[in-house]
C-alpha atoms as a PDB file:
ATOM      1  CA  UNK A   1       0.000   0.000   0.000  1.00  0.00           C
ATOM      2  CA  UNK A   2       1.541   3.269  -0.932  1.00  0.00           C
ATOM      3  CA  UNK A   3       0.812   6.418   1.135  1.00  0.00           C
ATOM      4  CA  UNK A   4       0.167   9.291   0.210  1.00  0.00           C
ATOM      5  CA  UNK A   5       2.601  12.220  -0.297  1.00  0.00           C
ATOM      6  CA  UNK A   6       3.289  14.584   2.460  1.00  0.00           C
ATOM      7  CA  UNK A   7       2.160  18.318   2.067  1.00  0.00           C
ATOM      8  CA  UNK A   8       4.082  21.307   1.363  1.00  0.00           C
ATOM      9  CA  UNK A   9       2.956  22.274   4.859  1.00  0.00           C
ATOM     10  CA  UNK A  10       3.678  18.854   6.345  1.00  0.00           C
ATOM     11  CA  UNK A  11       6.466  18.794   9.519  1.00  0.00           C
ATOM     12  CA  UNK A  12       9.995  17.300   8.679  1.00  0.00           C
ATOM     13  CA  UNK A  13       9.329  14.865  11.949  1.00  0.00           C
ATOM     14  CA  UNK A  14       6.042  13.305  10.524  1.00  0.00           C
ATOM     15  CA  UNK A  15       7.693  13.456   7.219  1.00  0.00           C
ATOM     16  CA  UNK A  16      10.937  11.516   8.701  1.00  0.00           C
ATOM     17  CA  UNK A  17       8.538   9.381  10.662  1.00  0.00           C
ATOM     18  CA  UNK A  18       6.834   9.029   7.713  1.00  0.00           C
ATOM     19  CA  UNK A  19      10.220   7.743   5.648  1.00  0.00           C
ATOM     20  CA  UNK A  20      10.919   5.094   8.853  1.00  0.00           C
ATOM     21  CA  UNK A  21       7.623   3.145   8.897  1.00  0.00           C
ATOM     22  CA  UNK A  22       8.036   2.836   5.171  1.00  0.00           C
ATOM     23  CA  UNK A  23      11.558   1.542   5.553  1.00  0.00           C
ATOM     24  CA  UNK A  24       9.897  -0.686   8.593  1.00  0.00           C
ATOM     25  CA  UNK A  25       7.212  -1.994   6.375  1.00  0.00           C
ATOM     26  CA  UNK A  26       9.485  -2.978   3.345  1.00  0.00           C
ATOM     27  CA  UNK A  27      13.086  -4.129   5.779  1.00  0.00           C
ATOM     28  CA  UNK A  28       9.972  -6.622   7.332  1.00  0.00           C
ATOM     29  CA  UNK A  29       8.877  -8.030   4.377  1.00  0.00           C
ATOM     30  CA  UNK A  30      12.037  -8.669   2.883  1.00  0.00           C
ATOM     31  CA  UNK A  31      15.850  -8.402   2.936  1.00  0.00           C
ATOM     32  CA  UNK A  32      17.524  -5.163   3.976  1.00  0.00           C
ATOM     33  CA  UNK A  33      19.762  -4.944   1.139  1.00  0.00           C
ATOM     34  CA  UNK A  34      17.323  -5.726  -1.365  1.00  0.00           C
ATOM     35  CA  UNK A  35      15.347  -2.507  -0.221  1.00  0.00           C
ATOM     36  CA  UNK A  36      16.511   0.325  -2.757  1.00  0.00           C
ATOM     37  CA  UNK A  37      15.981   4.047  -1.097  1.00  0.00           C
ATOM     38  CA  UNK A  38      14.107   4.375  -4.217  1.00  0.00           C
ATOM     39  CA  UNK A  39      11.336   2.005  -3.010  1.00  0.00           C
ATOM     40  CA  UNK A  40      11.394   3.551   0.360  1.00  0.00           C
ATOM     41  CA  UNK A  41      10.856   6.911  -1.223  1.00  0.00           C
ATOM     42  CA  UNK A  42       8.016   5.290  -3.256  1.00  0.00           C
ATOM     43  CA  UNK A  43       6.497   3.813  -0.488  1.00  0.00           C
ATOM     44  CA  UNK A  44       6.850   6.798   2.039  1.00  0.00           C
ATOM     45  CA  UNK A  45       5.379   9.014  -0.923  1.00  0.00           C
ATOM     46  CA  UNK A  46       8.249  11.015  -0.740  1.00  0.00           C
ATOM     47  CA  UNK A  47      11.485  12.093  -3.440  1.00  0.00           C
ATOM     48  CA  UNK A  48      14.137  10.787  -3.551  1.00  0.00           C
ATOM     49  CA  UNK A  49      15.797  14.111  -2.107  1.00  0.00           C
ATOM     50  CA  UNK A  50      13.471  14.845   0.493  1.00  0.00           C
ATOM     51  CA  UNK A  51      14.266  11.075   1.509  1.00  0.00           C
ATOM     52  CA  UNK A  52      18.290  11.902   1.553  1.00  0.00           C
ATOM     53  CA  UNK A  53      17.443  15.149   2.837  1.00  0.00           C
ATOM     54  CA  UNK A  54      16.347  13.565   6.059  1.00  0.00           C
ATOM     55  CA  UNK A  55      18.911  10.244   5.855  1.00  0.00           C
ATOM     56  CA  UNK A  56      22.300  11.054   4.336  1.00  0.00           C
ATOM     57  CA  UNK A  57      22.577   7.346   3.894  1.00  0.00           C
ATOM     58  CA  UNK A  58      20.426   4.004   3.586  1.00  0.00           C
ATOM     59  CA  UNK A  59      22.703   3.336   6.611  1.00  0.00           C
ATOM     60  CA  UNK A  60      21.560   5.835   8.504  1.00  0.00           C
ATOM     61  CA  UNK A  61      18.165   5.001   8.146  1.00  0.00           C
ATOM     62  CA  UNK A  62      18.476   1.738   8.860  1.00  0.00           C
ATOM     63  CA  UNK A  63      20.262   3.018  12.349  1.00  0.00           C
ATOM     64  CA  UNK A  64      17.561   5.380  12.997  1.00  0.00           C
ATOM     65  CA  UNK A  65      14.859   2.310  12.012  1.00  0.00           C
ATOM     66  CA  UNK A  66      16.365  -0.031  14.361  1.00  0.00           C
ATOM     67  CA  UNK A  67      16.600   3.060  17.216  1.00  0.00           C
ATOM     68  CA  UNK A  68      13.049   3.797  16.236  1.00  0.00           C
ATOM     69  CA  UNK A  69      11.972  -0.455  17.082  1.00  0.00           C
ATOM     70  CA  UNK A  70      14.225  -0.818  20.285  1.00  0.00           C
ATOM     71  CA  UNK A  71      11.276   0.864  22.702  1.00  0.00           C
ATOM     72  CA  UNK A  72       8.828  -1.750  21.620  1.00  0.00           C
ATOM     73  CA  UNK A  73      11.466  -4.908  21.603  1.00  0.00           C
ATOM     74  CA  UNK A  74      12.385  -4.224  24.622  1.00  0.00           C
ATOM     75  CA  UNK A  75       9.042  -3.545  26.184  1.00  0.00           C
ATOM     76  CA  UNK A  76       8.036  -6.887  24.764  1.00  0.00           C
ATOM     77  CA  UNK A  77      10.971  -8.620  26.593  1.00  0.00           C
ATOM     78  CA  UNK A  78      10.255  -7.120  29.642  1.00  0.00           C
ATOM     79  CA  UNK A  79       6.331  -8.211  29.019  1.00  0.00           C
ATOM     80  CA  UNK A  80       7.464 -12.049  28.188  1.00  0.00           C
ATOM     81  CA  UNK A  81       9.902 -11.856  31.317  1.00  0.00           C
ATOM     82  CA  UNK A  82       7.448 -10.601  33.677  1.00  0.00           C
ATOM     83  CA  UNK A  83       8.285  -9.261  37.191  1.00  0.00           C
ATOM     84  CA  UNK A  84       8.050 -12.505  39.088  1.00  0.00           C
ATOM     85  CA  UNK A  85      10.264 -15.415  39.630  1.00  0.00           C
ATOM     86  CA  UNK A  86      14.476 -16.138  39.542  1.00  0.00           C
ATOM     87  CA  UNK A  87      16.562 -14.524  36.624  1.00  0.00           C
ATOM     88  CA  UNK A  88      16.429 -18.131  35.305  1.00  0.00           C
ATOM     89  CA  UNK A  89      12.669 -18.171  34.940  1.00  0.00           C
ATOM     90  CA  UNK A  90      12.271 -14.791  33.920  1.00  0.00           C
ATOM     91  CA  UNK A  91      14.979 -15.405  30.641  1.00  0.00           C
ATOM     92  CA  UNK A  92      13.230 -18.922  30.059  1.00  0.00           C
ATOM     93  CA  UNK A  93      10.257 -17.305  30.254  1.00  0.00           C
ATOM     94  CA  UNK A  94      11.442 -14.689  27.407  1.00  0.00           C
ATOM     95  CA  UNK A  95      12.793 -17.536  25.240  1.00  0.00           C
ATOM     96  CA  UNK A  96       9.040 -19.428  25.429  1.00  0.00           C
ATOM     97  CA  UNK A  97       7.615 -16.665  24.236  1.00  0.00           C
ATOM     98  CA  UNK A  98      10.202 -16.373  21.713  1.00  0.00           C
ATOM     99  CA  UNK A  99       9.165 -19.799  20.598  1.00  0.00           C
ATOM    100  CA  UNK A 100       5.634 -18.951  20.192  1.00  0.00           C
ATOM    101  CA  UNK A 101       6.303 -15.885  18.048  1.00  0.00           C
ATOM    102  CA  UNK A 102       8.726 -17.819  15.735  1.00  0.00           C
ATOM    103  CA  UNK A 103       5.654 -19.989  14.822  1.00  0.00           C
ATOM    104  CA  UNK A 104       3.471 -17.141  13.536  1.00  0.00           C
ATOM    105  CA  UNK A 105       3.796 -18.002   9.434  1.00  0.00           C
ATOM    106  CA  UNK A 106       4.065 -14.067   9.129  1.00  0.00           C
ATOM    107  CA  UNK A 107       7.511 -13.932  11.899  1.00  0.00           C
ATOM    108  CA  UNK A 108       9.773 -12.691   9.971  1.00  0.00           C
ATOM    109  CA  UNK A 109      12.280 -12.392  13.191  1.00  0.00           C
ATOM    110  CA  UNK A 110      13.795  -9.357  15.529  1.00  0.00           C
ATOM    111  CA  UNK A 111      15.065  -6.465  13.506  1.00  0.00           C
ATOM    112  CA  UNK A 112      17.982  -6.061  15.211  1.00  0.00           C
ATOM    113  CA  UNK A 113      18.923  -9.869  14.367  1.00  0.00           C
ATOM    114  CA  UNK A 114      17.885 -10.038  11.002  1.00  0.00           C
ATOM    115  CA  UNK A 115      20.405  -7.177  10.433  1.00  0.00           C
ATOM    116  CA  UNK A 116      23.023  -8.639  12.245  1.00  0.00           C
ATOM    117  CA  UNK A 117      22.998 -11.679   9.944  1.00  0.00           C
ATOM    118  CA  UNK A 118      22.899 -10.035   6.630  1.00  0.00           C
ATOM    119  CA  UNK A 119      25.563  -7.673   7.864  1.00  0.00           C
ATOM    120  CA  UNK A 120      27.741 -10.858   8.529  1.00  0.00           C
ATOM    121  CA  UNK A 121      26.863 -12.352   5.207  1.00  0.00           C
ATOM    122  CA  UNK A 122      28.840  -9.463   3.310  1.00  0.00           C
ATOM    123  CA  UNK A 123      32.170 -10.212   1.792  1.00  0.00           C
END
């Protein structure tokens, strides 16, 4: 689903925020690498320069899309943990619930991890 361009009028932040959950939606769904900024531009309805204007690099967006995910991760982590019970039981606790995600035919894995092996795959 393509969204629809910003206006003139429109703040840089919704406009950058605008650029991330594009990137989000398209890193998900497939490899980071294989995402041109050109889609991401496409799919946040933006140029191409408005797109660099706000991310000098595709890495930089991907650092600011992982720093943009790390809130919720970790707030799910602390959910699957829970406040009760030994450090043991809290981290096996994490790891169940881990489990039951990865099943989900639409898991597609943690961000942060999914970028850590394609990063390791380069030459």
């Amino acid at each position: 689903m393509l969204r629809a361009r910003p206006s003139a009028r429109q703040p840089a932040a919704t406009t950058r925020e605008q650029i991330i959950t594009a990137a989000d939606e398209l890193f998900y769904a497939g490899s980071f690498r294989a995402v041109s900024m050109d889609r991401i531009a496409e799919r946040a309805g933006v140029t191409k320069k408005t797109l660099y204007y706000h991310f000098r690099s595709k890495d930089d967006l991907l650092a600011e899309y992982l720093k943009s995910t790390e809130v919720d991760v970790l707030a799910r982590y602390r959910r699957w943990a829970g406040d009760e019970g030994s450090v043991g039981e809290r981290v096996e606790r994490i790891f169940s619930n881990l489990a039951r995600a990865a099943m989900h035919p639409r898991w597609r894995g943690c961000g942060f991890t999914r970028v850590i092996c394609e990063l390791a795959e380069l030459p």
